[in-house]
PDB file of N, CA and C in Angstrom:
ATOM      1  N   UNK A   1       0.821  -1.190   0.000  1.00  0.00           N
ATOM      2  CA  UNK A   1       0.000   0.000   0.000  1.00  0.00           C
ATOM      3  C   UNK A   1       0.869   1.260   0.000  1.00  0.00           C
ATOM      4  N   UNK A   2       1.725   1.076   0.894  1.00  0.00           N
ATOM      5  CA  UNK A   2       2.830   2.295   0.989  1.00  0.00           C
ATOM      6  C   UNK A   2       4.319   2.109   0.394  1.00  0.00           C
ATOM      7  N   UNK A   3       3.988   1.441  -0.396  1.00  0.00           N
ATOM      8  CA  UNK A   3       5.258   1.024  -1.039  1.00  0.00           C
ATOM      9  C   UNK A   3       5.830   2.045  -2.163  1.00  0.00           C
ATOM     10  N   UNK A   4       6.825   2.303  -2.383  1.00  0.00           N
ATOM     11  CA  UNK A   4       7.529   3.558  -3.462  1.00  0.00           C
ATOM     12  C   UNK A   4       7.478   2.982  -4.705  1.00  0.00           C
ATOM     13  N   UNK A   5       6.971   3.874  -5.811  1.00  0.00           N
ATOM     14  CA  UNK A   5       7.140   3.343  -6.874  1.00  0.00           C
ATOM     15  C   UNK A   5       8.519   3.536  -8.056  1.00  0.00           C
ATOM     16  N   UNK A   6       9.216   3.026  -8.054  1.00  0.00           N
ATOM     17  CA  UNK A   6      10.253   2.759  -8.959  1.00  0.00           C
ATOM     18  C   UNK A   6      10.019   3.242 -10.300  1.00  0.00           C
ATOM     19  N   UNK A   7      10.629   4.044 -11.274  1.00  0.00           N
ATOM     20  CA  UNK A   7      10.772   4.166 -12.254  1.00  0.00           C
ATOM     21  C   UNK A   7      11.373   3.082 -13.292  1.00  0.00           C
ATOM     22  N   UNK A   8      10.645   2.769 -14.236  1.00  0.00           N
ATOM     23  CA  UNK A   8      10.510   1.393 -15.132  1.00  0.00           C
ATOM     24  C   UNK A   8      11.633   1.427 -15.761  1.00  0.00           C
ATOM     25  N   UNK A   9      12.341   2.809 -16.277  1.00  0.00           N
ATOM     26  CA  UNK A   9      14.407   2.615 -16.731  1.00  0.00           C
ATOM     27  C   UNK A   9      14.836   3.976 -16.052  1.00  0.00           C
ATOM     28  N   UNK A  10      15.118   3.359 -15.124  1.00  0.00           N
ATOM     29  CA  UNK A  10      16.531   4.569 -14.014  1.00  0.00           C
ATOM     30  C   UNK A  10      16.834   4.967 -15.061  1.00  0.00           C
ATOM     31  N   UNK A  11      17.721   6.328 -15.007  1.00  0.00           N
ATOM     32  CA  UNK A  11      19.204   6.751 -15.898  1.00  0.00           C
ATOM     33  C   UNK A  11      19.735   7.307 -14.506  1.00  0.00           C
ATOM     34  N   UNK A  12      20.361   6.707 -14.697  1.00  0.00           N
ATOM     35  CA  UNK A  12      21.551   7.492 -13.594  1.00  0.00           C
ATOM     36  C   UNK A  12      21.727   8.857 -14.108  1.00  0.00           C
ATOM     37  N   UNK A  13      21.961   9.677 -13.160  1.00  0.00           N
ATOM     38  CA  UNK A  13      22.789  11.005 -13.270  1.00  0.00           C
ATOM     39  C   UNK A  13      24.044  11.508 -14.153  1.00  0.00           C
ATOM     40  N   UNK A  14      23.791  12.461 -14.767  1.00  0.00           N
ATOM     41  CA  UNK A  14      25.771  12.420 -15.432  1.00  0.00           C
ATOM     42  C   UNK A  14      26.838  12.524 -14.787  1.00  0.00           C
ATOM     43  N   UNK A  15      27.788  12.053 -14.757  1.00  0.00           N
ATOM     44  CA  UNK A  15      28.771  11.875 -14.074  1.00  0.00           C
ATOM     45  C   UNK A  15      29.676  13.134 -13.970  1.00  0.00           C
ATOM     46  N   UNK A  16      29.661  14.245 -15.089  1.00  0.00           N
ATOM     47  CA  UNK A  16      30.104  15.476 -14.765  1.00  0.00           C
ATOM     48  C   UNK A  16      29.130  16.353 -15.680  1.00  0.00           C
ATOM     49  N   UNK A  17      29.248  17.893 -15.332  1.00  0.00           N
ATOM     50  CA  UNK A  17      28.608  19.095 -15.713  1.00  0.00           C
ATOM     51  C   UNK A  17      28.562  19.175 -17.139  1.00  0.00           C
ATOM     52  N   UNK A  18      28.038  19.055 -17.790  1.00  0.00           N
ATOM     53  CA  UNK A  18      28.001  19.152 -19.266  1.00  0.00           C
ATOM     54  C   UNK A  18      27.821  20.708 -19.934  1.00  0.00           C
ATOM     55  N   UNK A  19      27.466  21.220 -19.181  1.00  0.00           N
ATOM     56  CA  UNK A  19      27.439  22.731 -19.711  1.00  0.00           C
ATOM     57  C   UNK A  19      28.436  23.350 -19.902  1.00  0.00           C
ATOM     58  N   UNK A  20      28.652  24.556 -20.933  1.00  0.00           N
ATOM     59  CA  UNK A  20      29.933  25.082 -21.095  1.00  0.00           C
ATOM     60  C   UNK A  20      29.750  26.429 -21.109  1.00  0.00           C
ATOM     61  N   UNK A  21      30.958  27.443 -20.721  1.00  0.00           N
ATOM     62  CA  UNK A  21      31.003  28.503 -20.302  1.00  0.00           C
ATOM     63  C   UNK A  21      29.824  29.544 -21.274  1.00  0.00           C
ATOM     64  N   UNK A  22      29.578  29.461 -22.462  1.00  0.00           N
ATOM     65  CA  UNK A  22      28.734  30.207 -23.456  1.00  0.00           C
ATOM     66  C   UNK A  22      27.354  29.802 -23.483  1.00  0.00           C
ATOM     67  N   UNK A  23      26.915  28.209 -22.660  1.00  0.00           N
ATOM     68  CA  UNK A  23      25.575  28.124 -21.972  1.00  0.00           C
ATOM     69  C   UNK A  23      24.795  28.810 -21.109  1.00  0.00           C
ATOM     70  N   UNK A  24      25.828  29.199 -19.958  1.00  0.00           N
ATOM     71  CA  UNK A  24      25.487  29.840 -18.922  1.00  0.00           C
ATOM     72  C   UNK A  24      25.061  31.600 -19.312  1.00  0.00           C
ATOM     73  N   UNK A  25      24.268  31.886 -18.179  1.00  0.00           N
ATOM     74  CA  UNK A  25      24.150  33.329 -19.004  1.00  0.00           C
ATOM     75  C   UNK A  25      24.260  34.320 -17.684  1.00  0.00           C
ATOM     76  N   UNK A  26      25.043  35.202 -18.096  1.00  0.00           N
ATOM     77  CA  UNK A  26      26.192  36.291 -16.738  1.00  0.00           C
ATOM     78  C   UNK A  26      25.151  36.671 -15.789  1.00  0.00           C
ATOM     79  N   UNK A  27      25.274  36.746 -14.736  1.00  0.00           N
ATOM     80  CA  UNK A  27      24.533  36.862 -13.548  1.00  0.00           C
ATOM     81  C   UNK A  27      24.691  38.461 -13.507  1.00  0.00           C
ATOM     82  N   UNK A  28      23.367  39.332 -13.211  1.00  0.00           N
ATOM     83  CA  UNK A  28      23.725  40.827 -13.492  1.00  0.00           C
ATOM     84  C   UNK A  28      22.870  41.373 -11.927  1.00  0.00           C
ATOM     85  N   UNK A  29      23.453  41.710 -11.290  1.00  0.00           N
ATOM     86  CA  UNK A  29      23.013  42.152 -10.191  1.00  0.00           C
ATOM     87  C   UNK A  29      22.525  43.621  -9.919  1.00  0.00           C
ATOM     88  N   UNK A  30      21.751  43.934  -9.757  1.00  0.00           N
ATOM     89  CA  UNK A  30      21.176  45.518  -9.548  1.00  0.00           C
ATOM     90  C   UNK A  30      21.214  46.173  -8.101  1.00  0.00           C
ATOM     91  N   UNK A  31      21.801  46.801  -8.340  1.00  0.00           N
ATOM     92  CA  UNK A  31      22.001  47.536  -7.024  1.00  0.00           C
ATOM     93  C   UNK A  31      20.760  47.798  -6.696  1.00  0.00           C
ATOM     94  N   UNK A  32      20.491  47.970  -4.931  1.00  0.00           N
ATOM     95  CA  UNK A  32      18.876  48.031  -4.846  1.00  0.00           C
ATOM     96  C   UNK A  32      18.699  49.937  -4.853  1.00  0.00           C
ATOM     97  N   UNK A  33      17.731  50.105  -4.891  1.00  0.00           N
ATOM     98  CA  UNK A  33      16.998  51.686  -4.963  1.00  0.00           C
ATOM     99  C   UNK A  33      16.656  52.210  -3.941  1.00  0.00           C
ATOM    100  N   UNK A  34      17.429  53.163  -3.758  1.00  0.00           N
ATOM    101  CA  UNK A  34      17.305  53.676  -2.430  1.00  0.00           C
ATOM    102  C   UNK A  34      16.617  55.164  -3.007  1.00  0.00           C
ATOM    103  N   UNK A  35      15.930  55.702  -1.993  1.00  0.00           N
ATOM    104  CA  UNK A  35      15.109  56.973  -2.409  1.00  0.00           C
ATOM    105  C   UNK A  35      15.074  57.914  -1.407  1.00  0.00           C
ATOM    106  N   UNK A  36      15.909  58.825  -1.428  1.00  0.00           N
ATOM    107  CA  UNK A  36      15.848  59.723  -0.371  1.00  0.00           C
ATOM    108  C   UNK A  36      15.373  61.037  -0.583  1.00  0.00           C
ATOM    109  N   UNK A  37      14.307  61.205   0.277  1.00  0.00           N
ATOM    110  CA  UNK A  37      13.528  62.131   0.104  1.00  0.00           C
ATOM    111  C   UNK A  37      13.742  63.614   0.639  1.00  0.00           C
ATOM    112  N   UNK A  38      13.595  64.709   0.263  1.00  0.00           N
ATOM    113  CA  UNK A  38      13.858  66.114   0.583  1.00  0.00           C
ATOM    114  C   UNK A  38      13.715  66.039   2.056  1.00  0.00           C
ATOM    115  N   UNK A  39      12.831  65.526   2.774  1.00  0.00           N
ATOM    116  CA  UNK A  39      12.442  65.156   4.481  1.00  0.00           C
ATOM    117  C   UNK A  39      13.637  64.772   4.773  1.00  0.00           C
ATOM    118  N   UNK A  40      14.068  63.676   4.262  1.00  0.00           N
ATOM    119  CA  UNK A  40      14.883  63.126   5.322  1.00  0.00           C
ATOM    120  C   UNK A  40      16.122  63.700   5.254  1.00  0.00           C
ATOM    121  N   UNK A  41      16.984  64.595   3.816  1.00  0.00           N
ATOM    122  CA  UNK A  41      17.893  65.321   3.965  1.00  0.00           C
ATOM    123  C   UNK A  41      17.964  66.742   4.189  1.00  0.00           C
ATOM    124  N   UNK A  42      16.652  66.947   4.768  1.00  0.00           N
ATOM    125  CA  UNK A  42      16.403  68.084   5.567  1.00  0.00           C
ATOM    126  C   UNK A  42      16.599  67.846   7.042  1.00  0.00           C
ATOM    127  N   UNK A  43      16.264  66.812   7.748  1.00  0.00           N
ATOM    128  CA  UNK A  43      16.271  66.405   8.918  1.00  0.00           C
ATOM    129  C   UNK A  43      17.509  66.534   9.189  1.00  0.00           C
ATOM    130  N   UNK A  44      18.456  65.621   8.167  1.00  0.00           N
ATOM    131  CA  UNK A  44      19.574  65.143   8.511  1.00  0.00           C
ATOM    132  C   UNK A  44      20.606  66.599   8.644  1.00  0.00           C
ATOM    133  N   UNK A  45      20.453  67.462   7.880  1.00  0.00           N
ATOM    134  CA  UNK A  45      21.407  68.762   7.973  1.00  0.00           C
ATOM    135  C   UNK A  45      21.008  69.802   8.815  1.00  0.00           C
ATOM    136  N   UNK A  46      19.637  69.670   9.911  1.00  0.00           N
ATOM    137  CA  UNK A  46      18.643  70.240  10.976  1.00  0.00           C
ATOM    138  C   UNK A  46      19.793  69.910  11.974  1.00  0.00           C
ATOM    139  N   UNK A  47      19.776  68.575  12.301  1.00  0.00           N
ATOM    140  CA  UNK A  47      20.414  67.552  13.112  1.00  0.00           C
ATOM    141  C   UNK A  47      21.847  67.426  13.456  1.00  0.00           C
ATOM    142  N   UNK A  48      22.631  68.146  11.856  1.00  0.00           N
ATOM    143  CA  UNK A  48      24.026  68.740  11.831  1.00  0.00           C
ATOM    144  C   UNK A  48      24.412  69.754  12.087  1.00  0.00           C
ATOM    145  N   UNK A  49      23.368  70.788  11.836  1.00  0.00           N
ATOM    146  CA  UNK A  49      23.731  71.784  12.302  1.00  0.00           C
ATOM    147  C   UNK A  49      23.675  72.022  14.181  1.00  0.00           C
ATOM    148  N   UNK A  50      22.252  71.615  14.716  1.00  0.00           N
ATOM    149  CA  UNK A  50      22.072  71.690  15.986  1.00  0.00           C
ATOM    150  C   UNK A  50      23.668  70.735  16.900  1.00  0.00           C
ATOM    151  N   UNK A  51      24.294  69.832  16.465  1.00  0.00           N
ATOM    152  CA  UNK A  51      24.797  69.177  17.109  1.00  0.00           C
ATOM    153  C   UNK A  51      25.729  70.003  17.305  1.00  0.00           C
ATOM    154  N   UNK A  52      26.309  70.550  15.712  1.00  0.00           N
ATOM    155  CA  UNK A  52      27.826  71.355  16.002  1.00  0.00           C
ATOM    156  C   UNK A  52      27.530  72.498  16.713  1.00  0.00           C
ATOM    157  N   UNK A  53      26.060  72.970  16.911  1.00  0.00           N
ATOM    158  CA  UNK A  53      26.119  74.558  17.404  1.00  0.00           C
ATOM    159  C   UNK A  53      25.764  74.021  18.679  1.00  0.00           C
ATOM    160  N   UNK A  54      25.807  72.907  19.472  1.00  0.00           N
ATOM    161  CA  UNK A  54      25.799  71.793  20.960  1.00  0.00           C
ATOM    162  C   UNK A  54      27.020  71.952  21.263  1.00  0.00           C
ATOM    163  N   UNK A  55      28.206  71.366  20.610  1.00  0.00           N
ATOM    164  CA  UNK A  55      29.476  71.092  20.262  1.00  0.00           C
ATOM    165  C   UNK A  55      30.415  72.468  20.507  1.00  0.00           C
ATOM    166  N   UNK A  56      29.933  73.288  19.903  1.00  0.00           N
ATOM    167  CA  UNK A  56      30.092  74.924  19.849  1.00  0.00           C
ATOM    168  C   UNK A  56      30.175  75.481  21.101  1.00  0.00           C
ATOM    169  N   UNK A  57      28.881  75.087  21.990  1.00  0.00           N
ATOM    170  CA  UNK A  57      28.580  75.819  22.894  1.00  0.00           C
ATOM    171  C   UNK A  57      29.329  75.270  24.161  1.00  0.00           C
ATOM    172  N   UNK A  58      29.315  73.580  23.954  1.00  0.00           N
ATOM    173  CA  UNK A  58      30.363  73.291  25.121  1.00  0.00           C
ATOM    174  C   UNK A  58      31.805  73.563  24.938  1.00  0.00           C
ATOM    175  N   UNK A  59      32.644  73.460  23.892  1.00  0.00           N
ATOM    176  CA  UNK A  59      33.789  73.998  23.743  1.00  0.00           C
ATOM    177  C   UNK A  59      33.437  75.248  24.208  1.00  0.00           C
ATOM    178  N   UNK A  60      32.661  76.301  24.312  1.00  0.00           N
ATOM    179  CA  UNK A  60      32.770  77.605  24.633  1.00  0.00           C
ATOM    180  C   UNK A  60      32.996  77.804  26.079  1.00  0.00           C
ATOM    181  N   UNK A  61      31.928  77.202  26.715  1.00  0.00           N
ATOM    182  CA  UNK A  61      31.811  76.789  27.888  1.00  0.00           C
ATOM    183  C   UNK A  61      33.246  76.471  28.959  1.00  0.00           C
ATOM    184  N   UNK A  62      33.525  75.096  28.151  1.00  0.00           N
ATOM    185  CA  UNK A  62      34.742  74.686  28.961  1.00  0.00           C
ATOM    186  C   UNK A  62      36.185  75.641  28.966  1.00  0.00           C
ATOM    187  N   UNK A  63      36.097  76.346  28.067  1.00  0.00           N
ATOM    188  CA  UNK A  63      37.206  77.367  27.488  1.00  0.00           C
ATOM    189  C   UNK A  63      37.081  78.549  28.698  1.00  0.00           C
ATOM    190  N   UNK A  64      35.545  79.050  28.682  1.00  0.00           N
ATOM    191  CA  UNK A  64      35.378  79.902  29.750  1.00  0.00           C
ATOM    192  C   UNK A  64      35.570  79.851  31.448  1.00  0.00           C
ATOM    193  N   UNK A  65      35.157  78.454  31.264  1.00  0.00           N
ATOM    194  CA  UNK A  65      35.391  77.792  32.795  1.00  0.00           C
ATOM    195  C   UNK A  65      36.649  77.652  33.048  1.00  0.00           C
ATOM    196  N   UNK A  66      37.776  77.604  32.259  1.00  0.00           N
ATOM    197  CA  UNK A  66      39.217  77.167  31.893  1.00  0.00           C
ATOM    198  C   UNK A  66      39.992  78.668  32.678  1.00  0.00           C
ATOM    199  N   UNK A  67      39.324  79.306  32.180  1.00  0.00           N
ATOM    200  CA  UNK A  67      39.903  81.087  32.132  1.00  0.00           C
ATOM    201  C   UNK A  67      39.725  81.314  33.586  1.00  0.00           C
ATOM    202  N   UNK A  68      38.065  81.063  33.305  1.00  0.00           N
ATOM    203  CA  UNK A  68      37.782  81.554  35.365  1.00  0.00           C
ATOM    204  C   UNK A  68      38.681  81.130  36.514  1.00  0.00           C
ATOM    205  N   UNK A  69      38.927  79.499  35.871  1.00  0.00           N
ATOM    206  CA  UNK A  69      39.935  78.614  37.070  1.00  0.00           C
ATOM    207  C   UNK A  69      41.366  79.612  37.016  1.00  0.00           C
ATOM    208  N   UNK A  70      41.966  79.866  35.550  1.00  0.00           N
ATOM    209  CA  UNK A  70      43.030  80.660  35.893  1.00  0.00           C
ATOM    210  C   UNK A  70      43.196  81.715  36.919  1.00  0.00           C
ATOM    211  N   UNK A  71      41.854  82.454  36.260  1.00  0.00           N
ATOM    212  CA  UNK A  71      41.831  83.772  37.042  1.00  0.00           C
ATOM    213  C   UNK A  71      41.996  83.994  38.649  1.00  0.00           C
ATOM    214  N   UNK A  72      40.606  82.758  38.547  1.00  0.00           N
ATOM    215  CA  UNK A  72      40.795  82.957  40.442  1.00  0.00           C
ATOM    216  C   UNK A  72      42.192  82.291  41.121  1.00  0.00           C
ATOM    217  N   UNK A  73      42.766  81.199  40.861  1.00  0.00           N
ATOM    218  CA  UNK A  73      44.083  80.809  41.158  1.00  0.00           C
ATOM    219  C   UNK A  73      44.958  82.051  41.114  1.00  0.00           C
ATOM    220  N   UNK A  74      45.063  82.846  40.324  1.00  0.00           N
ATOM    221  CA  UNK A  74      46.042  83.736  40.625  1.00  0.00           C
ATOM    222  C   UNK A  74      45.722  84.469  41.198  1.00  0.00           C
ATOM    223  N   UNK A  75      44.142  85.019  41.860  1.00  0.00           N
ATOM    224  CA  UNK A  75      44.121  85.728  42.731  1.00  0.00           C
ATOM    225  C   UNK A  75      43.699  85.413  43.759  1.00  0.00           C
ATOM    226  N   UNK A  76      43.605  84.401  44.095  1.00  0.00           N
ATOM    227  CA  UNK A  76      43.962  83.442  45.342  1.00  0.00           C
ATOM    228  C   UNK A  76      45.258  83.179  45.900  1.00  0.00           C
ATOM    229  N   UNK A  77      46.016  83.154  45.153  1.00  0.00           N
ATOM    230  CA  UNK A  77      47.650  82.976  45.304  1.00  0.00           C
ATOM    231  C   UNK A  77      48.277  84.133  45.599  1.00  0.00           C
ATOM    232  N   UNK A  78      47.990  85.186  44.952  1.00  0.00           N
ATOM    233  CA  UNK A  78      48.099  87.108  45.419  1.00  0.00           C
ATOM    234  C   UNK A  78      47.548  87.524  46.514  1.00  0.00           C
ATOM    235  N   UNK A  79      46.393  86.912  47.235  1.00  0.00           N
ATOM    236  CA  UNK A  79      45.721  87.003  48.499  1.00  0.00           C
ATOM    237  C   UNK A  79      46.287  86.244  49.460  1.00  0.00           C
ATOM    238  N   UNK A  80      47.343  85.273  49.011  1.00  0.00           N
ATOM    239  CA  UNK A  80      47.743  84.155  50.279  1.00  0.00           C
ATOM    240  C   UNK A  80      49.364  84.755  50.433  1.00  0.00           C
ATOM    241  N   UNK A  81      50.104  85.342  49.086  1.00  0.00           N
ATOM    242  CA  UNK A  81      51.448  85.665  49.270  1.00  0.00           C
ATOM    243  C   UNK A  81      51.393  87.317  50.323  1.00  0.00           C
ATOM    244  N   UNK A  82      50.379  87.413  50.493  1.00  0.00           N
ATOM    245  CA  UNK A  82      50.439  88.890  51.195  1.00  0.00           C
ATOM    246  C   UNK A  82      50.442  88.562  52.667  1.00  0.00           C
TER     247      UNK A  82
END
């Protein structure tokens, strides 16, 4: 009942590739499509600008805080040599 049915003349398989290089036909790959929209390279140069003018403001910052530390050290040091 469950028995496999056999094919009435096998052929075996070929023993090597028979095809030759001018059979085959060149594999052409497409780069996929990317679509970038006015939105998103608006966002993206919103996003560049805010960071560097972030960037901006802490370099400003630490530069100023830099100065203050000078300042008061030396007049802390002018208040202690007296």
């Amino acid at each position: 009942m469950f028995l496999p049915k056999y094919p009435d003349n096998p052929t075996p398989p070929p023993a090597h590739n028979t095809h030759t290089v001018a059979d085959q036909v060149p594999a052409r790959r497409s780069a996929p499509q990317i679509s970038v929209s006015t939105g998103a390279v608006a966002a993206v140069l919103v996003g560049g600008v805010v960071l560097t003018a972030l960037l901006a403001a802490v370099a400003g910052t630490a530069v100023s805080v830099a100065v203050a530390a000078v300042v008061l050290r030396s007049l802390l040091r002018d208040q202690h040599r007296r």
